[in-house]
C-alpha atoms as a PDB file:
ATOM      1  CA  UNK A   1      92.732  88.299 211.045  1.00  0.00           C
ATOM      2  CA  UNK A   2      94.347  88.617 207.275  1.00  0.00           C
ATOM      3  CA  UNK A   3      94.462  92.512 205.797  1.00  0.00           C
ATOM      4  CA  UNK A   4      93.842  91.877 202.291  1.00  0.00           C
ATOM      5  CA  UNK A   5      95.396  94.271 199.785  1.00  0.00           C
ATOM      6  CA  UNK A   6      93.842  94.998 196.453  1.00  0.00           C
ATOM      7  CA  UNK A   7      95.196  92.328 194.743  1.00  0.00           C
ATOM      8  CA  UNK A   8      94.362  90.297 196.861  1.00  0.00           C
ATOM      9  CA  UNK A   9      90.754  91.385 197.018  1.00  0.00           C
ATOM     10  CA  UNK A  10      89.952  91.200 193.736  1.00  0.00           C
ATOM     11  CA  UNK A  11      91.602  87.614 193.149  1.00  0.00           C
ATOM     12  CA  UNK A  12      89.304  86.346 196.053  1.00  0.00           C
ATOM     13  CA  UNK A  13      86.220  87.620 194.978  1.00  0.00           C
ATOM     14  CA  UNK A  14      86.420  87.681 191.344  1.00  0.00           C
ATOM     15  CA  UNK A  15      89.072  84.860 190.321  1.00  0.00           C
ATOM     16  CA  UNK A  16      90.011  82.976 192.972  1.00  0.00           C
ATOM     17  CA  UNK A  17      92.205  80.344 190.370  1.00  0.00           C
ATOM     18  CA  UNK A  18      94.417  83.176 191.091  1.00  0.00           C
ATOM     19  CA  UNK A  19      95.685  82.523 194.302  1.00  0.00           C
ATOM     20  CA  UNK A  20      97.480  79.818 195.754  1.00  0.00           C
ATOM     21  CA  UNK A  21      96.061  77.276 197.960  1.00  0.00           C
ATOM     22  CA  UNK A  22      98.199  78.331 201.048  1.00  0.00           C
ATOM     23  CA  UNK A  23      96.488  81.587 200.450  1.00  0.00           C
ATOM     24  CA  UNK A  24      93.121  80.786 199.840  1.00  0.00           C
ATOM     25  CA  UNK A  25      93.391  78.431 202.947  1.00  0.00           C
ATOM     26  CA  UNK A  26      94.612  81.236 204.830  1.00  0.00           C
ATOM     27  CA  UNK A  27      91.976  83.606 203.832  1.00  0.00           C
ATOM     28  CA  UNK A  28      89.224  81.015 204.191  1.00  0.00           C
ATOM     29  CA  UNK A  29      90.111  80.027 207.749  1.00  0.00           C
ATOM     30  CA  UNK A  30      90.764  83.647 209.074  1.00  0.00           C
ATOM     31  CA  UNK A  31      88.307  84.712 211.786  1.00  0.00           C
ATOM     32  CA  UNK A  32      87.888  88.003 210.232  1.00  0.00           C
ATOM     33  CA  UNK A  33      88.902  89.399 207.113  1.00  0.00           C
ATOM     34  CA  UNK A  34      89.280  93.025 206.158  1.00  0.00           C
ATOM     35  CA  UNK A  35      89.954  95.616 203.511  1.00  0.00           C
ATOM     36  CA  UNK A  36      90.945  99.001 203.489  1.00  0.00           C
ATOM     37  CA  UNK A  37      88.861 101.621 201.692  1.00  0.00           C
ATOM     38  CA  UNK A  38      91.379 102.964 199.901  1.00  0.00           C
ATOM     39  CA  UNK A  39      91.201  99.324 198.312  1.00  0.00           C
ATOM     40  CA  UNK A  40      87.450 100.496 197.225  1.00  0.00           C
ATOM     41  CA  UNK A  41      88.947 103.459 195.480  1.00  0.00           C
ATOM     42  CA  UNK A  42      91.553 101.708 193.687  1.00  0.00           C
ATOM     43  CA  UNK A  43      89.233  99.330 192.158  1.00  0.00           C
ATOM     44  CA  UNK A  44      86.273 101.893 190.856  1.00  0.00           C
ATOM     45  CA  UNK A  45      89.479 103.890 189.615  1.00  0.00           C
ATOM     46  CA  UNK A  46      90.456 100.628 187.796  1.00  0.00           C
ATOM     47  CA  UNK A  47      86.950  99.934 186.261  1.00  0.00           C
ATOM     48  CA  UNK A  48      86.543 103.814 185.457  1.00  0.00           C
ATOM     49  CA  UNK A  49      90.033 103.650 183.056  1.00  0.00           C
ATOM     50  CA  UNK A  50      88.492 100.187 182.180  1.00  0.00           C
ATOM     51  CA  UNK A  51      91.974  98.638 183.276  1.00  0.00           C
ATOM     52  CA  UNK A  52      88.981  96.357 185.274  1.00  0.00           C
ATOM     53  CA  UNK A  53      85.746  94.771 184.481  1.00  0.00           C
ATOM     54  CA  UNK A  54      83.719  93.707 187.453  1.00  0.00           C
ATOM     55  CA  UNK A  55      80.504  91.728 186.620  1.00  0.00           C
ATOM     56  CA  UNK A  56      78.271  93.682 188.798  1.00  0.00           C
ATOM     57  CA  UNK A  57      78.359  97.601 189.973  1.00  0.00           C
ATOM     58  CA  UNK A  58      81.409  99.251 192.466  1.00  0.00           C
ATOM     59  CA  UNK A  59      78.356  99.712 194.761  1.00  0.00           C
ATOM     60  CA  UNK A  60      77.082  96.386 194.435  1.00  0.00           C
ATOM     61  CA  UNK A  61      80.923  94.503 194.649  1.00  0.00           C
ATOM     62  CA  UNK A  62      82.375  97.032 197.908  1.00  0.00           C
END
């Protein structure tokens, strides 16, 4: 299992160039991945200051 933080997160699902391969590898071959909601939070607070543009709603992305 790998606990991703919101970093994390958002490099893996938005611009995965970001992270390194030992960490894409890692997060790729984990048998479960999770996120915490507060990770959820952080983000739509992010896109709300517009410190963040997601392509696609907070609903849609979480």
């Amino acid at each position: 299992m790998v606990v991703l933080d919101t970093s994390a997160l958002v490099f893996w699902t938005l611009d995965p160039e970001r992270l390194s391969k030992i960490d894409d590898q890692t997060i790729t071959q984990a048998d479960r991945v999770c996120i915490s909601s507060i990770s959820i939070w952080e983000i739509g607070v992010r896109v709300k200051k517009a410190d963040l543009v997601l392509p696609l709603s907070i609903q849609d992305f979480a």
